[in-house]
Protein backbone atom coordinates (compact mmCIF):
# COMPACT_ATOMS: atom_id res chain seq x y z
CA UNK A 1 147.28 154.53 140.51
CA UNK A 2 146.01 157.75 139.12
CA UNK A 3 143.53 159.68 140.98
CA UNK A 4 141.85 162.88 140.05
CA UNK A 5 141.69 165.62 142.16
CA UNK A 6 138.86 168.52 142.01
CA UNK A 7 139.01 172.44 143.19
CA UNK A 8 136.64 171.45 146.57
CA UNK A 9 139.71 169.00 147.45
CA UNK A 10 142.16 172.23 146.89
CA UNK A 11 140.26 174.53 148.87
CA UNK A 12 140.05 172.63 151.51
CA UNK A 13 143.47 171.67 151.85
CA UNK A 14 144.28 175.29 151.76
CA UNK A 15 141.95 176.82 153.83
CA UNK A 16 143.14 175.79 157.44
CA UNK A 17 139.75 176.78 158.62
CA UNK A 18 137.54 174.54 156.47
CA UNK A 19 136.17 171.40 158.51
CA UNK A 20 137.95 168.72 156.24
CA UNK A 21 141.29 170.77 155.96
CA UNK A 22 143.57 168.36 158.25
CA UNK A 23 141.38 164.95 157.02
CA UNK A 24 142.68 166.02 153.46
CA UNK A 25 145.68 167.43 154.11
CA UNK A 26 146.66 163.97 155.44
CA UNK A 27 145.00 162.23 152.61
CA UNK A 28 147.05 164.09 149.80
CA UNK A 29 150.58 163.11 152.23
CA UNK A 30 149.38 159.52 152.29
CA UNK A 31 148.37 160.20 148.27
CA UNK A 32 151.70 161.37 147.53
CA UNK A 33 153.64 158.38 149.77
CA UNK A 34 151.84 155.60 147.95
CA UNK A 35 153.35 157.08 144.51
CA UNK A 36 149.74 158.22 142.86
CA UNK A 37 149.99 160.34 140.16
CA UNK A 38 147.68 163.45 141.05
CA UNK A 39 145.97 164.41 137.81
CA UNK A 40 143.73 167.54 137.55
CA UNK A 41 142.50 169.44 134.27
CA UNK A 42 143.78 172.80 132.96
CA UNK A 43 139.77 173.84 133.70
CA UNK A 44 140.59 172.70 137.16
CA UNK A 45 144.00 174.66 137.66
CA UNK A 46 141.81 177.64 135.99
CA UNK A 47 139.18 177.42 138.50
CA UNK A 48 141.06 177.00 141.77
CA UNK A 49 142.90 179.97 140.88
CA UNK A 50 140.27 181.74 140.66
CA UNK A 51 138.20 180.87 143.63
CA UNK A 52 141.27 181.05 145.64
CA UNK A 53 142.61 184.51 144.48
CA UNK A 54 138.73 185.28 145.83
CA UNK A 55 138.24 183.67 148.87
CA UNK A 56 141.54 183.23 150.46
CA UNK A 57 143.81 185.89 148.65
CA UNK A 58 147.15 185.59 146.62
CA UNK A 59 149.20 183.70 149.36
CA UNK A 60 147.15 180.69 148.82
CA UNK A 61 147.69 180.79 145.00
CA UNK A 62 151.66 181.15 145.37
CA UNK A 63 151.03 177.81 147.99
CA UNK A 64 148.95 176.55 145.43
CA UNK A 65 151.00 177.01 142.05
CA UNK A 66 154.29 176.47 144.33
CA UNK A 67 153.52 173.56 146.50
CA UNK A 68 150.85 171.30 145.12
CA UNK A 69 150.22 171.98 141.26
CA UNK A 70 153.87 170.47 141.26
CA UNK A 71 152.91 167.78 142.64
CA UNK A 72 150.20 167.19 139.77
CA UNK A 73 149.75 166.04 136.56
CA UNK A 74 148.08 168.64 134.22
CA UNK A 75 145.65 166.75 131.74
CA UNK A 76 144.99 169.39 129.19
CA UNK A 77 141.10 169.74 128.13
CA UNK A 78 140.91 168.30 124.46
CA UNK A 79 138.28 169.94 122.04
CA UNK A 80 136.51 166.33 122.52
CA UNK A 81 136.50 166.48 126.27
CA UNK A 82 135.24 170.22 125.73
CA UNK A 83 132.17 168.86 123.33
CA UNK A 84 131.16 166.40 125.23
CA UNK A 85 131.00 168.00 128.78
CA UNK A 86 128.93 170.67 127.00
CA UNK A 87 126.65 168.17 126.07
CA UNK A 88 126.63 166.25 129.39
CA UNK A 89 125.57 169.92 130.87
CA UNK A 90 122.69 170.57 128.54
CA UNK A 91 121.21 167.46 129.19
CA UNK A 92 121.05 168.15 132.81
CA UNK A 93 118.60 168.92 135.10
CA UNK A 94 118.03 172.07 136.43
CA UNK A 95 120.66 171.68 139.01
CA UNK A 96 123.36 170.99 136.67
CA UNK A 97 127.11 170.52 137.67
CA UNK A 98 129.49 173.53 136.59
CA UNK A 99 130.91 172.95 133.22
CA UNK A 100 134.42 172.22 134.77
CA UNK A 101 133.05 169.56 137.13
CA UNK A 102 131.46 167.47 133.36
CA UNK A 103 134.81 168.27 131.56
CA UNK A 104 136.53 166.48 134.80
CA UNK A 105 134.05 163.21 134.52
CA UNK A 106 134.48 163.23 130.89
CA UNK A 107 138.51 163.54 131.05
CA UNK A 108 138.74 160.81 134.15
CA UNK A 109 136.50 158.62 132.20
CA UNK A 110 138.68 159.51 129.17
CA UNK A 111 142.42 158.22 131.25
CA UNK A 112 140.12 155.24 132.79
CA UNK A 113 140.51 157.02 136.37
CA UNK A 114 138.75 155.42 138.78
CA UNK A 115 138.86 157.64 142.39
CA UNK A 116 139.11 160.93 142.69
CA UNK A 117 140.35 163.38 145.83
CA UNK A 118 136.95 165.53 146.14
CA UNK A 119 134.15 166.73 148.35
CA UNK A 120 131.74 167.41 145.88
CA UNK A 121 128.86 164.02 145.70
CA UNK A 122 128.71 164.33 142.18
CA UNK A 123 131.56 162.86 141.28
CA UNK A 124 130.48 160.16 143.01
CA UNK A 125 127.27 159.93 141.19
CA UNK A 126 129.43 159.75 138.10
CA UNK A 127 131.29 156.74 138.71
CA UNK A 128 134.55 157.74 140.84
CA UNK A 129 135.47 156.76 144.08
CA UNK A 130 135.64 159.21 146.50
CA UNK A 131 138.85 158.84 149.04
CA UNK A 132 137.91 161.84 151.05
């Protein structure tokens, strides 16, 4: 079973402080047991390094690129993908998700991935089953 997993899901499995840190950390063990393949986008990978290098410093990235990106399947972003999460964005209201978050619905729609390791609702909204 493939599941996707999203920068929220990251964070808080790295930040020992954040409220859902243990629930997920156990999730992505039980994840990982069951043989799913973990599959996240380049934007993804880009993203979490980003917001991690900024909130929790460069000890969570070498955790991060050392411990768990392994564990992942990187889905490289197609121009496709690219197109058409820039038009699922513009045709948003004016709350819109982040450009990353439409390039991961269009990519999980793309593999036919069906639940996805996040705490943001919107994935929800678009279709995937949340397991966390």
């Amino acid at each position: 079973m493939n599941v996707f997993v999203d920068t929220t899901a990251f964070l808080a499995l790295l930040d020992a402080r954040h409220s859902q840190h243990k629930f997920l950390r156990d999730v992505f063990a039980l994840e990982l047991e069951a043989d799913a393949t973990l599959v996240v986008t380049n934007y993804v990978v880009l993203e979490t390094f980003d917001v991690l290098r900024r909130r929790l410093g460069v000890e969570s990235l070498r955790l991060f690129a050392r411990e768990l990106l392994p564990a992942c399947d990187i889905v490289w972003v197609q121009p496709a993908d690219h197109a058409l999460a820039v038009e699922m964005l513009l045709a948003c209201g004016p709350k819109p998700p982040t450009l990353v978050d439409c390039t991961s619905f269009v990519v999980a729609r793309r593999l036919g991935v069906s639940q996805c390791l996040a705490l943001d609702e919107r994935f929800a909204h678009e279709g995937l089953e949340l397991i966390c």
